[in-house]
C-alpha atoms as a PDB file:
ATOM      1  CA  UNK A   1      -5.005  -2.764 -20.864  1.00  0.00           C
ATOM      2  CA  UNK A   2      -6.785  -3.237 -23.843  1.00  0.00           C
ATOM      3  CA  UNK A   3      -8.981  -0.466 -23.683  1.00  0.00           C
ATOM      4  CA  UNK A   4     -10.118   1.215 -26.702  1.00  0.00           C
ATOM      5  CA  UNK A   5     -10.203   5.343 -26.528  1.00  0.00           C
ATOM      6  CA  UNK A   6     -11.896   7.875 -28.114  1.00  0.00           C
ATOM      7  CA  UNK A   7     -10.558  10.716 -29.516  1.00  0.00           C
ATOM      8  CA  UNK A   8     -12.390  13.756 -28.619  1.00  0.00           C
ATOM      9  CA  UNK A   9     -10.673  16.991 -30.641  1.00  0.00           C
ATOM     10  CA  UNK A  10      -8.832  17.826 -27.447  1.00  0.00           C
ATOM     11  CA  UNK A  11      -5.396  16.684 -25.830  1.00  0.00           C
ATOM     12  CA  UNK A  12      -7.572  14.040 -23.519  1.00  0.00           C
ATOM     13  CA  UNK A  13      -9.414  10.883 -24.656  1.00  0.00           C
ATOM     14  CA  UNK A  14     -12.692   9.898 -23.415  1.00  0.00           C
ATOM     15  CA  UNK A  15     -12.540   5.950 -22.741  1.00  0.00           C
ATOM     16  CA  UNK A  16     -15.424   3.426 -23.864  1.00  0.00           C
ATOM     17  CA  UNK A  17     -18.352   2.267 -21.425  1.00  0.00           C
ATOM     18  CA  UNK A  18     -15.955  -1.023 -21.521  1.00  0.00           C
ATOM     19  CA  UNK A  19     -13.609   0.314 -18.877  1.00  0.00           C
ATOM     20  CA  UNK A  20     -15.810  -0.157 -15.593  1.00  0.00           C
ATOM     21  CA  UNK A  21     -14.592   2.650 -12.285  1.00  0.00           C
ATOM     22  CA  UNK A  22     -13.008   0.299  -9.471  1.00  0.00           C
ATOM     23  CA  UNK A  23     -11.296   1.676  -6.362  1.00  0.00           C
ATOM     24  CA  UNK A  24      -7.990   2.034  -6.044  1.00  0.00           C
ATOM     25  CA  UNK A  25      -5.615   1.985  -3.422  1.00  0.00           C
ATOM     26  CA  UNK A  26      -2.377   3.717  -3.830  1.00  0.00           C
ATOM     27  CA  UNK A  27       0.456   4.586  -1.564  1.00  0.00           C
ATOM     28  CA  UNK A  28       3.519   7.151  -1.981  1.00  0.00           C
ATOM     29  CA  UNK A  29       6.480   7.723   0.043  1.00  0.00           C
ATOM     30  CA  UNK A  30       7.128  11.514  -0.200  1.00  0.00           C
ATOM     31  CA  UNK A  31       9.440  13.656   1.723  1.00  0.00           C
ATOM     32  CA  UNK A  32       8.149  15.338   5.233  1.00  0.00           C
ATOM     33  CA  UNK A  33       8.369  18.544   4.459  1.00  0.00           C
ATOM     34  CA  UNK A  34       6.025  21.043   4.328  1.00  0.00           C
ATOM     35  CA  UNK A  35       3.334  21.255   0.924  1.00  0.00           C
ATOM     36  CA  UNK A  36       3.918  17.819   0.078  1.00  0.00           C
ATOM     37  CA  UNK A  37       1.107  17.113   0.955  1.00  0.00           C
ATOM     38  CA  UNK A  38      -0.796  20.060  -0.772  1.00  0.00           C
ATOM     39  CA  UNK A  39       0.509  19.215  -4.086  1.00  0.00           C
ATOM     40  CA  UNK A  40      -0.359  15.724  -3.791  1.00  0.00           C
ATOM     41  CA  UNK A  41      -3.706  16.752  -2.921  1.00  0.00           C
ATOM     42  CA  UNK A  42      -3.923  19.450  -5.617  1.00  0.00           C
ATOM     43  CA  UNK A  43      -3.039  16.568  -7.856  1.00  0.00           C
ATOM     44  CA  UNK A  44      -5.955  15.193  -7.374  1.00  0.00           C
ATOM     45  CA  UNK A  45      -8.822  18.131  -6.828  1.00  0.00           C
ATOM     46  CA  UNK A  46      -6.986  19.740 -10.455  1.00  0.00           C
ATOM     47  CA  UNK A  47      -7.887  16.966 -12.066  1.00  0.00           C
ATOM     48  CA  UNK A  48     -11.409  16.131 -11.098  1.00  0.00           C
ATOM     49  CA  UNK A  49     -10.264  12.902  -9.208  1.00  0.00           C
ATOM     50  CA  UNK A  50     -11.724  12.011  -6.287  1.00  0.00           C
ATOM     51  CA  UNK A  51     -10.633  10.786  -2.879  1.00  0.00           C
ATOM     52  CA  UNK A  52     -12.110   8.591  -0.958  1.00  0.00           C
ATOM     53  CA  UNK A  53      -9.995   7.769   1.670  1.00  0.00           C
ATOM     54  CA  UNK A  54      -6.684   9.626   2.698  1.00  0.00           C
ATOM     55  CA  UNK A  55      -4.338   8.688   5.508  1.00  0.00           C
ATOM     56  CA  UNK A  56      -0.975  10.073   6.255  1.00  0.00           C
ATOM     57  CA  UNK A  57       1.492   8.771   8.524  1.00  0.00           C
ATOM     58  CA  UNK A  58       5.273   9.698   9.114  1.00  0.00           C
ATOM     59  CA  UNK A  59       7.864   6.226   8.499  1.00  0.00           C
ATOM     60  CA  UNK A  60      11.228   6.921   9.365  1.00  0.00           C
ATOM     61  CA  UNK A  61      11.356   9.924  11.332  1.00  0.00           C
ATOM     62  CA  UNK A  62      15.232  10.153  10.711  1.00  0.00           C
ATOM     63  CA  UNK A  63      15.003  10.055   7.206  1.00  0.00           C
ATOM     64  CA  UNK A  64      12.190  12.896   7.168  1.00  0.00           C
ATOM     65  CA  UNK A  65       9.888  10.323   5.420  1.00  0.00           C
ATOM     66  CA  UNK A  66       6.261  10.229   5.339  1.00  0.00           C
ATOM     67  CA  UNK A  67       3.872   6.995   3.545  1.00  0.00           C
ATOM     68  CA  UNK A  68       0.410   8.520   2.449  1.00  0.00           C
ATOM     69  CA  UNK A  69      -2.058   6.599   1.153  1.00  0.00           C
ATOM     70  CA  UNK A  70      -5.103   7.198  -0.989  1.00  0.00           C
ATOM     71  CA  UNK A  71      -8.048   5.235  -1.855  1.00  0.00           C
ATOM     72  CA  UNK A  72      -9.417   6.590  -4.982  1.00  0.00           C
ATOM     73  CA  UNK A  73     -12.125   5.431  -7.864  1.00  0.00           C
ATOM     74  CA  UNK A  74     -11.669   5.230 -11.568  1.00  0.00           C
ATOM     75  CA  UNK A  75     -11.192   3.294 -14.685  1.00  0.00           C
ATOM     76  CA  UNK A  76      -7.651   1.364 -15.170  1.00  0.00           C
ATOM     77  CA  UNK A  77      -6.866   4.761 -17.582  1.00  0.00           C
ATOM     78  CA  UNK A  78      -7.822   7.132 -15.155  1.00  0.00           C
ATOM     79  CA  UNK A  79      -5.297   5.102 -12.640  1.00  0.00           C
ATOM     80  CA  UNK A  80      -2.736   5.380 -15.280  1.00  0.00           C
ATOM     81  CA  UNK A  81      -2.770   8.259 -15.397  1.00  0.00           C
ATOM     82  CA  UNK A  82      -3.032   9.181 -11.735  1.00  0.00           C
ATOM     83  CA  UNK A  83       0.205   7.072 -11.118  1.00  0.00           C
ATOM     84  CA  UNK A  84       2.278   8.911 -14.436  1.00  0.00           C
ATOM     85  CA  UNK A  85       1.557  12.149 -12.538  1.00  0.00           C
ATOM     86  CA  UNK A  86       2.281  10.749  -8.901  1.00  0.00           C
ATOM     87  CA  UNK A  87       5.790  10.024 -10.183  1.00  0.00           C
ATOM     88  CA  UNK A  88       6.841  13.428 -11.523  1.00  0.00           C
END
């Protein structure tokens, strides 16, 4: 990524008019349990991101393991950063 970023006085950076918003399609294999989902969600919606697509589906029903996948739009930053906080 060889985006350049702004510094903007506060902990977040604003990136340049160089990094063009693309969809993106992620997908994350969480535990079935319940508010998983929420916070996944609230993920999102807290930071501003939106979803465009959402689609949740339950894999291995002995392991307790659910696939969800989400079709979102931003810049490759914004998708960074999405992912950093997806893995937490």
């Amino acid at each position: 990524m060889n985006a350049q970023l702004q510094p903007t006085g506060s902990a977040y950076f604003i990136a340049k008019e160089t990094e063009k918003p693309e969809n993106h399609t992620l997908s994350v294999l969480v535990d079935n349990e319940p508010g998983v989902l929420a916070r996944v969600i609230g993920l999102f919606s807290g930071r501003g991101y939106n979803i465009e697509s959402l689609t949740v589906s339950e894999t291995e029903h002995e392991k307790h393991l659910s696939r969800i996948t989400i079709v979102t739009r931003g810049t490759p930053h914004v998708l960074e950063q999405i992912k950093h906080q997806l893995e937490r």
